[in-house]
Protein backbone atom coordinates (compact mmCIF):
# COMPACT_ATOMS: atom_id res chain seq x y z
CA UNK A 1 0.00 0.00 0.00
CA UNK A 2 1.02 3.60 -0.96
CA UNK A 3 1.46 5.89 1.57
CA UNK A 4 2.38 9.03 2.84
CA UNK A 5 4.69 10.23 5.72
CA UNK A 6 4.57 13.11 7.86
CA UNK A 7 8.07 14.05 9.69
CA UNK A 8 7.60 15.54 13.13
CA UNK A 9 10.33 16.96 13.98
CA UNK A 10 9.50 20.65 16.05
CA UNK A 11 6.12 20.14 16.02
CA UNK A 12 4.81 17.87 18.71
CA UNK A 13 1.44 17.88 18.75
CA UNK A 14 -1.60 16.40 16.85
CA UNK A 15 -4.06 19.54 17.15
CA UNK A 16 -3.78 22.36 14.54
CA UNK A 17 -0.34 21.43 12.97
CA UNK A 18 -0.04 22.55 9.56
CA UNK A 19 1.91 19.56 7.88
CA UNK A 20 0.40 17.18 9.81
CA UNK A 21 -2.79 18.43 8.54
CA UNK A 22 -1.70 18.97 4.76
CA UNK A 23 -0.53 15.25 5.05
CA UNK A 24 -3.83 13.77 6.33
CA UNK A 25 -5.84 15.19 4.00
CA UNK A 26 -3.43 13.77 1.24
CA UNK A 27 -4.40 11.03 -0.76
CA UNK A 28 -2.92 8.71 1.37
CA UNK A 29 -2.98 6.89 4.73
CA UNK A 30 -0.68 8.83 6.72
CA UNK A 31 2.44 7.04 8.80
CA UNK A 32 4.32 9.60 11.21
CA UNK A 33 7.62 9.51 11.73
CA UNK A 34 10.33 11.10 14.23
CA UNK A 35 14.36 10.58 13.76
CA UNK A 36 16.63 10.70 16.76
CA UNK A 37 18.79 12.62 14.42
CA UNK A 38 22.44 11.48 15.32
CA UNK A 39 23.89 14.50 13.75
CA UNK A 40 22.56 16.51 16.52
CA UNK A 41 22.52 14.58 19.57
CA UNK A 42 26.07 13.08 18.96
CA UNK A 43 26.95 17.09 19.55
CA UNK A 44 25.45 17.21 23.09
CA UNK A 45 28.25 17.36 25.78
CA UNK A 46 25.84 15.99 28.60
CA UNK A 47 24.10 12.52 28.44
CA UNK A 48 21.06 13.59 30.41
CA UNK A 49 20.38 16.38 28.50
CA UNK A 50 16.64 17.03 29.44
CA UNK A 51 15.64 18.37 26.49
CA UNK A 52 15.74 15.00 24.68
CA UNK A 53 13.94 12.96 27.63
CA UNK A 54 11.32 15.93 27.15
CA UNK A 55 11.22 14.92 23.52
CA UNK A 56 10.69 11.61 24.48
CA UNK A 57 8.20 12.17 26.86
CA UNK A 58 6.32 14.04 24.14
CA UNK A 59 6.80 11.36 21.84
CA UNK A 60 5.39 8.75 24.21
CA UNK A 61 1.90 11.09 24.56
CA UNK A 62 1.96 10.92 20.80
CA UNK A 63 2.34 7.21 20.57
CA UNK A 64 -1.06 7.00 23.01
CA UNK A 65 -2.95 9.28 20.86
CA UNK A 66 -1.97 7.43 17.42
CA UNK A 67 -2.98 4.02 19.34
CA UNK A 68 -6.12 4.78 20.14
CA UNK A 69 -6.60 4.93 16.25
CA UNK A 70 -5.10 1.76 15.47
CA UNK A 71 -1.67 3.66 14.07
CA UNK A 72 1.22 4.09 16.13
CA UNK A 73 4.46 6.42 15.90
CA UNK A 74 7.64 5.14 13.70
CA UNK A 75 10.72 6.39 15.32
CA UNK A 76 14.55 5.68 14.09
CA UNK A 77 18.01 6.78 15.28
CA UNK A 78 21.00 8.07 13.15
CA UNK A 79 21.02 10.00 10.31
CA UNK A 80 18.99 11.80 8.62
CA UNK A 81 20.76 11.18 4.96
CA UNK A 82 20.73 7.03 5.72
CA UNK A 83 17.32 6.66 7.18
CA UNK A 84 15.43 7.82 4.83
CA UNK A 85 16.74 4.82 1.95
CA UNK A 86 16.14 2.43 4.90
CA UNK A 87 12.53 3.99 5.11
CA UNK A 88 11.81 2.99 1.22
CA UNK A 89 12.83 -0.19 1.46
CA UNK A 90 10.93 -0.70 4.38
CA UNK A 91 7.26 1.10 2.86
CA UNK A 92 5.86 2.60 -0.23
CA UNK A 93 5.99 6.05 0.19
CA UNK A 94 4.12 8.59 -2.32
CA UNK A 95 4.46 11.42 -0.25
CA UNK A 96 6.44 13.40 2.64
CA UNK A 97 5.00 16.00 4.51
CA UNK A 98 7.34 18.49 7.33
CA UNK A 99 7.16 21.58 8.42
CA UNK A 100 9.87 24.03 7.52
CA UNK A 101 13.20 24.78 9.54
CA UNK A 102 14.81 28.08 9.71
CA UNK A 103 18.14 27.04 10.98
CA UNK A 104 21.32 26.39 8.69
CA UNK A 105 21.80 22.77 9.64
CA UNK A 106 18.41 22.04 8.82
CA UNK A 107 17.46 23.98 5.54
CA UNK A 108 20.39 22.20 4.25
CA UNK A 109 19.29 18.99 5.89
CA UNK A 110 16.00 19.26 4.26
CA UNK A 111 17.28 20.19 0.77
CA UNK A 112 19.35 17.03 0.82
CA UNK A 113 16.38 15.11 2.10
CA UNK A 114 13.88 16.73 -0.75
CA UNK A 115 16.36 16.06 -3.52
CA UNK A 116 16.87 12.79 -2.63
CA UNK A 117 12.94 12.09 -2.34
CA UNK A 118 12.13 13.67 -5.97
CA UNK A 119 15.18 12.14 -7.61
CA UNK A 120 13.26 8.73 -6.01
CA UNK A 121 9.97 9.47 -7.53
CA UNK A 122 8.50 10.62 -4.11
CA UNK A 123 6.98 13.98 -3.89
CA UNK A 124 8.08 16.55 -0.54
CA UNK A 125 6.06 18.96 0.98
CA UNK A 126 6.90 21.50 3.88
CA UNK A 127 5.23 24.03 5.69
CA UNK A 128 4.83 27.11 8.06
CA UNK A 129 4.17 26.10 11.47
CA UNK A 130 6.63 27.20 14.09
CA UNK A 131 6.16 31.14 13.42
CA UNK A 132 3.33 33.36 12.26
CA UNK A 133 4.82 34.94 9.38
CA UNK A 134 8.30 33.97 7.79
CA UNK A 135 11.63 34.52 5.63
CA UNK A 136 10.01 37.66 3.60
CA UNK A 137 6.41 37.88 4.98
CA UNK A 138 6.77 40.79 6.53
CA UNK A 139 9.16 43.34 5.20
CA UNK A 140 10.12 46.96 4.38
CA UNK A 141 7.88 48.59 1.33
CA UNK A 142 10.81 47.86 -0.53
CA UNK A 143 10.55 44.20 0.14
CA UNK A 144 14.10 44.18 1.93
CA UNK A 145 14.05 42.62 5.54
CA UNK A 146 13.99 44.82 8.89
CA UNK A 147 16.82 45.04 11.00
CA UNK A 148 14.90 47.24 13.45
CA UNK A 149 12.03 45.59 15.59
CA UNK A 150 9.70 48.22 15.97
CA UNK A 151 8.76 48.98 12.77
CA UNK A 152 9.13 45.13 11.62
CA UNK A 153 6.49 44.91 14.73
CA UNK A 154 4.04 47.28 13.39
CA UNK A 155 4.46 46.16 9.68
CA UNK A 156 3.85 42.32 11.85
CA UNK A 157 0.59 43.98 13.48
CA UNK A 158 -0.86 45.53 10.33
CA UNK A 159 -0.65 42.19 8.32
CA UNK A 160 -2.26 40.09 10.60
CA UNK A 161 -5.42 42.30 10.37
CA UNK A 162 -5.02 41.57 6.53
CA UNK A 163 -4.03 37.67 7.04
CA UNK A 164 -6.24 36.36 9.87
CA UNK A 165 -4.43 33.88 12.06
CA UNK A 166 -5.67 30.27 10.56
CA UNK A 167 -6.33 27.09 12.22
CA UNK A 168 -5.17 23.41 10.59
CA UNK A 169 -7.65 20.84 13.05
CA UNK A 170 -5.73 17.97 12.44
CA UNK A 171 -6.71 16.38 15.22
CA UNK A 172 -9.89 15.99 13.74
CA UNK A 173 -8.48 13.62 10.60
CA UNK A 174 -7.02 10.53 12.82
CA UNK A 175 -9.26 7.97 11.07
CA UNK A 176 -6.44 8.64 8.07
CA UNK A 177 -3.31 7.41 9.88
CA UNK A 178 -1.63 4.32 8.43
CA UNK A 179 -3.10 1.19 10.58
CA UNK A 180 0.33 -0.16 12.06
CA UNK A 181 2.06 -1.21 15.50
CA UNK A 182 5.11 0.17 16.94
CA UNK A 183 7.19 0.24 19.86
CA UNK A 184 8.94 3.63 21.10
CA UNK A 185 12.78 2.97 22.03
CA UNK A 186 13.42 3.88 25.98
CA UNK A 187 15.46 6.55 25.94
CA UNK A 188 18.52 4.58 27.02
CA UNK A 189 18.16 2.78 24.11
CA UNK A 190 18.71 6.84 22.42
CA UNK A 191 21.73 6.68 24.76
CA UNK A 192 20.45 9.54 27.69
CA UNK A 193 19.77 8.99 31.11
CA UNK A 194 16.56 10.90 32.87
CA UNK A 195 17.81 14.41 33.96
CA UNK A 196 16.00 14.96 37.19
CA UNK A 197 14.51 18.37 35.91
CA UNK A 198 10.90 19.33 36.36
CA UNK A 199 9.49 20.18 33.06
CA UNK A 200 6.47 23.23 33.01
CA UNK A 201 3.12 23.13 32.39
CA UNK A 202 2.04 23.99 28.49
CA UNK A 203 -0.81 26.13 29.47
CA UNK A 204 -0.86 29.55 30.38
CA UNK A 205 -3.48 31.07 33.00
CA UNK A 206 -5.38 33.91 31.82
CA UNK A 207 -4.94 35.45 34.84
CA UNK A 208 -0.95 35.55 34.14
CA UNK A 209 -1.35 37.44 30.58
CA UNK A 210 -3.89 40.07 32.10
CA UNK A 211 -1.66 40.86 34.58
CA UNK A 212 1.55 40.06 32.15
CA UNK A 213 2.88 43.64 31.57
CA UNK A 214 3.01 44.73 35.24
CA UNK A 215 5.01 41.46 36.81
CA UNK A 216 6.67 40.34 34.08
CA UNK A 217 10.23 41.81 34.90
CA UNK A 218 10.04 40.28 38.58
CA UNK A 219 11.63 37.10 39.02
CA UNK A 220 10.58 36.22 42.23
CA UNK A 221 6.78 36.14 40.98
CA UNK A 222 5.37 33.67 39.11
CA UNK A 223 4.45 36.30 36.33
CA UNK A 224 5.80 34.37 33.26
CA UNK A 225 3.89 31.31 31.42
CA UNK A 226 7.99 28.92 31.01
CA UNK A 227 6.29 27.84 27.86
CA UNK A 228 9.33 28.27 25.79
CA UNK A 229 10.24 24.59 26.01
CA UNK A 230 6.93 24.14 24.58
CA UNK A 231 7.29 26.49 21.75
CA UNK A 232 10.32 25.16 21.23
CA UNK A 233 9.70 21.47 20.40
CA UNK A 234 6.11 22.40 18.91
CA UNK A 235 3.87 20.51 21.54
CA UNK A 236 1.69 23.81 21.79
CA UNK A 237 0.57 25.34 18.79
CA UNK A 238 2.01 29.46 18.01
CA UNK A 239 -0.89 29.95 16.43
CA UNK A 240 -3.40 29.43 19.04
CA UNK A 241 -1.12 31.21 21.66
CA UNK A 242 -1.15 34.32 19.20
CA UNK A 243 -4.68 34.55 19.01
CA UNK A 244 -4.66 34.19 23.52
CA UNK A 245 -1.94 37.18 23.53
CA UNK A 246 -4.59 39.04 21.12
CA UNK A 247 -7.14 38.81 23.23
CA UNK A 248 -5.25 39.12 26.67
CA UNK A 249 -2.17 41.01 26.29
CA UNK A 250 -0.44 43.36 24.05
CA UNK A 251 3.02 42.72 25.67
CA UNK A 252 2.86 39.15 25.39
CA UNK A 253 2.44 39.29 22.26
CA UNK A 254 5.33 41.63 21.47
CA UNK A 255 7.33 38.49 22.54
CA UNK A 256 6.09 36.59 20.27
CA UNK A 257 6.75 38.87 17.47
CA UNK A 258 10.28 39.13 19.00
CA UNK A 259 10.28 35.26 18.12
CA UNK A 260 9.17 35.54 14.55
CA UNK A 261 11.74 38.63 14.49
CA UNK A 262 14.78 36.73 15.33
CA UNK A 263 13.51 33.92 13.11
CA UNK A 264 13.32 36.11 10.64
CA UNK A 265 17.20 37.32 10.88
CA UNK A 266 18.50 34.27 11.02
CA UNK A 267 17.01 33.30 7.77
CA UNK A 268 17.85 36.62 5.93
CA UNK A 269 21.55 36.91 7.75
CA UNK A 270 22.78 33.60 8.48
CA UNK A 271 26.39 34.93 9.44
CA UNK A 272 24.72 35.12 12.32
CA UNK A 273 25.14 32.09 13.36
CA UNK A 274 28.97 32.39 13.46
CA UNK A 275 29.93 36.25 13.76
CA UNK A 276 28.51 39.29 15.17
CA UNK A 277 25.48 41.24 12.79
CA UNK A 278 27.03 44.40 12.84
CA UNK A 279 30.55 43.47 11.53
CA UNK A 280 32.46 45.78 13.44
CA UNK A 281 32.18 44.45 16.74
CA UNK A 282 33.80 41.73 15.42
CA UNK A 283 36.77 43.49 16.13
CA UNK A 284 36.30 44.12 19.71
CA UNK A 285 39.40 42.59 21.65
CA UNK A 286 37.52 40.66 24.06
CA UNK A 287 39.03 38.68 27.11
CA UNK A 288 39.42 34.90 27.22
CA UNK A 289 39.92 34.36 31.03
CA UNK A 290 38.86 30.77 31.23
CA UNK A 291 38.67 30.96 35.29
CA UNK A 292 36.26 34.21 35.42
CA UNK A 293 34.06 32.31 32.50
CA UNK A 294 33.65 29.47 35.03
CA UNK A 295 32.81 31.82 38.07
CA UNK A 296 29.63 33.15 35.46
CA UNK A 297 29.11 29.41 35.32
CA UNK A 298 28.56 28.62 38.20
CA UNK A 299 27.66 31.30 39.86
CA UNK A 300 30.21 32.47 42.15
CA UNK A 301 30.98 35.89 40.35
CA UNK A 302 29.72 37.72 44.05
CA UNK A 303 27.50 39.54 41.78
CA UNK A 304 24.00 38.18 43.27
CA UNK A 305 21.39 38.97 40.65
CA UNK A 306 23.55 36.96 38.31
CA UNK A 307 24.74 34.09 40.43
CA UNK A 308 20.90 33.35 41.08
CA UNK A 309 20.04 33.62 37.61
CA UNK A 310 22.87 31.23 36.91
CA UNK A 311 22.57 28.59 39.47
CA UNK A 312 18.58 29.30 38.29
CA UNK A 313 19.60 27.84 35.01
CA UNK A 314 22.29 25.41 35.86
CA UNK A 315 19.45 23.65 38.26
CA UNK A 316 16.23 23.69 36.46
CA UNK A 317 16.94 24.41 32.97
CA UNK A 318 15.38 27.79 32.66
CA UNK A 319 16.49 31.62 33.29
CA UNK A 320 14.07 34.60 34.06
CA UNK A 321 14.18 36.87 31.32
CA UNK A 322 15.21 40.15 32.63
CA UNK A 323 17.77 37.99 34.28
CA UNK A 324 18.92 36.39 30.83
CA UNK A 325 19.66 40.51 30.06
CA UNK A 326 21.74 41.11 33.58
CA UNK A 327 23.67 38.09 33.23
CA UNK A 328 24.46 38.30 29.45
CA UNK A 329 25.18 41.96 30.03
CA UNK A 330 27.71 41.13 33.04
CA UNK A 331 29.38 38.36 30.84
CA UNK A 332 30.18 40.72 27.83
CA UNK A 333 30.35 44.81 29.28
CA UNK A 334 31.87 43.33 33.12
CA UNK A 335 34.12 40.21 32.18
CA UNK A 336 34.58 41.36 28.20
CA UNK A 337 33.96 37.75 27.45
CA UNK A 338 32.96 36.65 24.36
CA UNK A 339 28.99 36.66 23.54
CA UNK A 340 29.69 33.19 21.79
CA UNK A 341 30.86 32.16 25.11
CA UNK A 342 27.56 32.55 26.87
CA UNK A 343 25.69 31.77 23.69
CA UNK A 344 27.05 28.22 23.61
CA UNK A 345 26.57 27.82 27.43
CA UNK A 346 22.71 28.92 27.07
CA UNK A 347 23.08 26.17 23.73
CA UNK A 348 23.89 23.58 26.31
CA UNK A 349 22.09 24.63 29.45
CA UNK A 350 18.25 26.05 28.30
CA UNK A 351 15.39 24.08 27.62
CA UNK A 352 13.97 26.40 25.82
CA UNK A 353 17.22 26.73 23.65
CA UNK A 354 16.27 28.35 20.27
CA UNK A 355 19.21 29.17 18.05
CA UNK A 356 17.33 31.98 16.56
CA UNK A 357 16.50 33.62 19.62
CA UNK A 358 19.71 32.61 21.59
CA UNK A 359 22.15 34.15 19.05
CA UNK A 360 19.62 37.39 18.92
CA UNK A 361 19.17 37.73 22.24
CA UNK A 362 23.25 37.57 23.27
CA UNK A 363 24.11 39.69 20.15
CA UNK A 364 21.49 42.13 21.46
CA UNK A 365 22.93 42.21 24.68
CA UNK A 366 26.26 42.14 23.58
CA UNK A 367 25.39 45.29 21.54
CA UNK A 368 26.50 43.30 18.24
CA UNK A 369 23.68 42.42 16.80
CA UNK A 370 20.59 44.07 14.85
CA UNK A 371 18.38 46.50 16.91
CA UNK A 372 20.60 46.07 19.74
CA UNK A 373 21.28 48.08 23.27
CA UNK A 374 24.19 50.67 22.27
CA UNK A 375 27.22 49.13 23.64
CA UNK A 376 27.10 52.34 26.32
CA UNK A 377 24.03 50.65 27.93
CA UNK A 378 25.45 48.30 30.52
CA UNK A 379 23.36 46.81 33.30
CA UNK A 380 24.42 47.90 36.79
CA UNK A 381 23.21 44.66 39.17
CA UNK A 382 22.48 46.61 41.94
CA UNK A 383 20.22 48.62 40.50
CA UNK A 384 18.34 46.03 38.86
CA UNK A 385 18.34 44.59 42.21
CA UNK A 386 16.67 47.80 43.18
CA UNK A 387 13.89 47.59 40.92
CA UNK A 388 13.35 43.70 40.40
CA UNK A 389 14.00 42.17 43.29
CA UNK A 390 14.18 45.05 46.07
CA UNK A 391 13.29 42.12 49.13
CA UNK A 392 15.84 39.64 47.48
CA UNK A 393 13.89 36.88 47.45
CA UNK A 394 14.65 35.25 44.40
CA UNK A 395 18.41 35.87 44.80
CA UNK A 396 18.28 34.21 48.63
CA UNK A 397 15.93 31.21 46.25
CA UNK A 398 18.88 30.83 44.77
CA UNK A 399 21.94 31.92 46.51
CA UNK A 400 21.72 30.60 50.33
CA UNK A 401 24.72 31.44 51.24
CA UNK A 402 24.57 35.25 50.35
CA UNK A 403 25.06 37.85 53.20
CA UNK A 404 27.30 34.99 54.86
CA UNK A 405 31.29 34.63 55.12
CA UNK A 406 30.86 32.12 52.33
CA UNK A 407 29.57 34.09 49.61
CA UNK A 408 32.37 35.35 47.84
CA UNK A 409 33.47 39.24 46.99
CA UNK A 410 32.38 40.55 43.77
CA UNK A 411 34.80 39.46 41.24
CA UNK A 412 35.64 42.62 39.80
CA UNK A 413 34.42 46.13 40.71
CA UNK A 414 31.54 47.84 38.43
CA UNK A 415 32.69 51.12 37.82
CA UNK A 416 36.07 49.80 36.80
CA UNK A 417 34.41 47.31 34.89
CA UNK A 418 32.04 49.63 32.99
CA UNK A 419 34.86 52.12 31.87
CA UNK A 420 36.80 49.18 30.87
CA UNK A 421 33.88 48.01 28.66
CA UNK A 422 33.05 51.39 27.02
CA UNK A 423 36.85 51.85 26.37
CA UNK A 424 37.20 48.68 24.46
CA UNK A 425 34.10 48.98 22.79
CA UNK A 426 35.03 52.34 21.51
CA UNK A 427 38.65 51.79 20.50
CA UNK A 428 37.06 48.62 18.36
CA UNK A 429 35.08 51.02 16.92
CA UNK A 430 36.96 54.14 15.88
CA UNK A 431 39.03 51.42 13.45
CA UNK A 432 36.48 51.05 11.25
C-alpha cells in the first residue's frame, strides 16, 4: 500500500499542525515519523540532556494518541541522509509531509532530504508552522528585511489584520493514519539517562497574561507562562497562543513577534550564526579568562542577581528573562567575554534553547547584533536589584549562602568594569 509520511520533527502535537494536517488530508494513509537525528545529539556534551527525555516524553503522549486509532508512531536513530533509503525499502511512500526549519543545519538537511525524495519518484512537501509569518512575509515597502524591531512589529501587526491567524484541526483527521504497531525505544536505548529536571506546564493562565505587563520583569513572581520549552519542540501550537496574547495582552504578544523577528534574521543573515550582525564588533578585543568564565558558570561571580540567575539555570533548565539581560550583560560589558561564550553555554544549558533567539538575544545584549542596546548601555546589578527584586527573594531562592562569610566578593568592581567596557568597545570602533 502507498502511503504518505509526515516528519515531526518541532512540532509535537496532533491539534492544529499545519503539515500534519496537509498530510492527512493527502491522498494517502498517513504514517508519522520522528528521527533521533544522530547529527545533533552526537553534539550534546551531557548525556542527560533534558531536552531529549522531554522529547521523548512528548513522543510517548503521541504514541497514546496514534494508538487509540489503530496507528502508532515510527521512530529511528541516526542519520537523517541514511534513514530515509532504509525507510523505502521498508514502505511505499508517495508522499512526505514536514514543516519548515529556519536554521542552517536544517534547511540544508531538508534540501538534501527533498532532492533525494524527488530524484526517487517521491513527492516533498513543507510548511509554516513554528512562526506566524516567515523569511520575507513581513518586510520593508521595498521588500528588503527589517533590521529594526519596531517597525518590523508594526508592519507584523498591520498584516495580521489583513491575514487572519488560521487554524489546521488535524486532530480531527485521525481515522487517516496508516493502521500499524510500533514500539517507542526507551530513551537509554537513544543513549540519555533521565535528567532529574521538572518540566512546566504547556498552558498559560489567563490570569498571568492580564496581569503580564506589570510582573513580568520580577523574578521572584510567578508572572511568566515557562512555555518556551513548549514552543520550542512544537507541543503547543504558536498559532493558538497568538490569538490568547490578542485577546489578553499586548506585551505578550510583542514576545512573540520578537520570536518571529529573530527567526526572521536568522534566515535573511545567516552569518549570524557564526559572527557578530554588525561586523564591526567583530573586532572588539575581548578577554578569554577561562577561570572568570567558570565563576559566570557557576555562579560564584559575588555579583548576586547573576549568580541566582545562573545557578537558576544550571538547576532547572530555565532563566528569568530580565535575568537572561543582567547576566548576558555582566558576561560581555563586566568580564569582556565573548557573547559566543555565553551563547554556547545557554546552547547547552536552556530548555527552551532556540538558536534563533539565543544568538539574537546575546548579540542584542552584547550590543553586536541588529536592533541592539548601544554598547554604552550596561546593566548595573544593583540597581536592577533595586527595581526587580528590592526584598531579594529570588536571589536568597537561589543563593543561600549570600550575606554569609561564604559568599564570595564581587569578582571585579563595576565602575572599573564599565569604563573598561566602554573603552574597548570604543577603540574597536573608531578602526572602522
Amino acid at each position: 500500500m502507498k502511503i504518505a509520511i509526515h516528519w515531526f520533527r518541532r512540532d509535537l502535537r496532533i491539534h492544529d499542525n499545519h503539515s500534519f494536517f496537509k498530510a492527512l488530508q493527502s491522498n494517502y494513509p498517513v504514517l508519522p515519523l520522528f528521527i533521533f537525528d544522530s547529527n545533533i545529539l552526537d553534539r550534546l556534551p551531557n548525556k542527560q540532556d533534558a531536552r531529549v527525555e522531554f522529547i521523548h516524553q512528548s513522543l510517548q503522549h503521541l504514541q497514546q494518541e496514534f494508538a487509540k486509532h489503530g496507528s502508532g508512531l515510527v521512530i529511528k536513530i541516526g542519520k537523517p541522509e541514511d534513514i530515509w533509503p532504509e525507510l523505502l525499502k521498508e514502505y511505499q511512500i508517495a508522499e512526505v509531509f514536514t514543516n519548515h526549519d529556519y536554521e542552517p543545519y536544517g534547511k540544508n538537511r531538508d534540501q538534501a532530504v527533498a532532492d533525494y525524495l524527488v530524484s526517487e519518484g517521491i513527492s516533498f512537501f513543507t510548511f509554516k508552522d513554528q512562526v506566524i509569518f516567515e523569511k520575507s512575509e513581513v518586510t520593508k515597502d521595498d521588500g528588503k528585511p527589517y533590521t529594526v524591531f519596531t517597525p518590523y512589529k508594526n508592519k507584523w501587526k498591520s498584516k495580521l489584520l489583513q491575514h487572519p491567524i488560521p487554524s489546521y484541526p488535524s486532530e480531527q483527521f485521525l481515522s487517516n493514519l496508516f493502521q500499524v504497531t510500533t514500539n517507542i525505544p526507551t530513551l537509554d536505548q537513544i543513549g540519555f539517562k533521565p535528567s532529574g529536571i521538572d518540566f512546566p506546564n504547556s498552558s498559560v493562565p489567563d490570569k498571568l497574561l492580564l496581569e503580564y505587563d506589570q510582573k513580568r520583569n520580577f523574578p521572584a513572581l510567578p508572572a511568566t507562562s515557562k512555555i518556551g520549552v513548549h514552543l520550542r519542540f512544537g507541543t503547543i501550537s504558536i498559532r493558538e497562543q497568538a490569538k490568547m496574547a490578542l485577546q489578553f495582552s499586548d506585551t505578550w504578544l510583542n514576545e512573540l513577534i520578537w520570536r518571529d523577528f529573530y527567526h526572521m534574521i536568522l534566515w535573511h543573515f545567516p552569518h549570524v550564526k557564526e559572527s557578530a550582525f554588525k561586523k564591526e564588533y567583530d573586532q572588539i578585543e575581548w578577554r578569554h579568562s577561562q577561570d572568570d568564565f567558570q565563576k559566570w558558570c557557576e555562579g560564584k561571580t559575588g555579583y548576586p542577581l547573576v549568580d541566582a540567575g545562573m545557578r537558576e539555570l544550571n538547576q532547572t533548565g530555565f532563566m528569568h528573562n530580565r535575568v537572561r539581560m543582567v547576566v548576558a550583560s555582566f558576561l560581555t560589558k563586566h568580564l569582556l567575554l565573548p557573547w559566543q561564550w555565553g551563547e554556547a553555554y545557554f546552547a547547552e544549558k536552556l530548555l527552551d534553547f532556540d538558536l534563533a533567539a539565543n544568538n539574537g538575544g546575546w548579540q542584542w545584549a552584547s550590543s553586536s547584533g541588529c536592533d541592539a542596546a548601544p554598547y554604552f548601555r550596561i546593566f548595573n546589578p544593583a540597581e536592577q536589584i533595586k527595581k526587580f527584586d528590592s526584598q531579594y527573594q529570588y536571589i536568597k531562592k537561589w543563593v543561600t549562602e549570600w550575606g554569609t562569610n561564604h559568599y564570595p566578593a564581587p569578582m571585579v568592581e563595576h565602575t572599573f568594569a564599565r569604563n573598561r567596557a566602554l573603552e574597548t568597545y570604543a577603540k574597536a570602533l573608531k578602526k572602522q
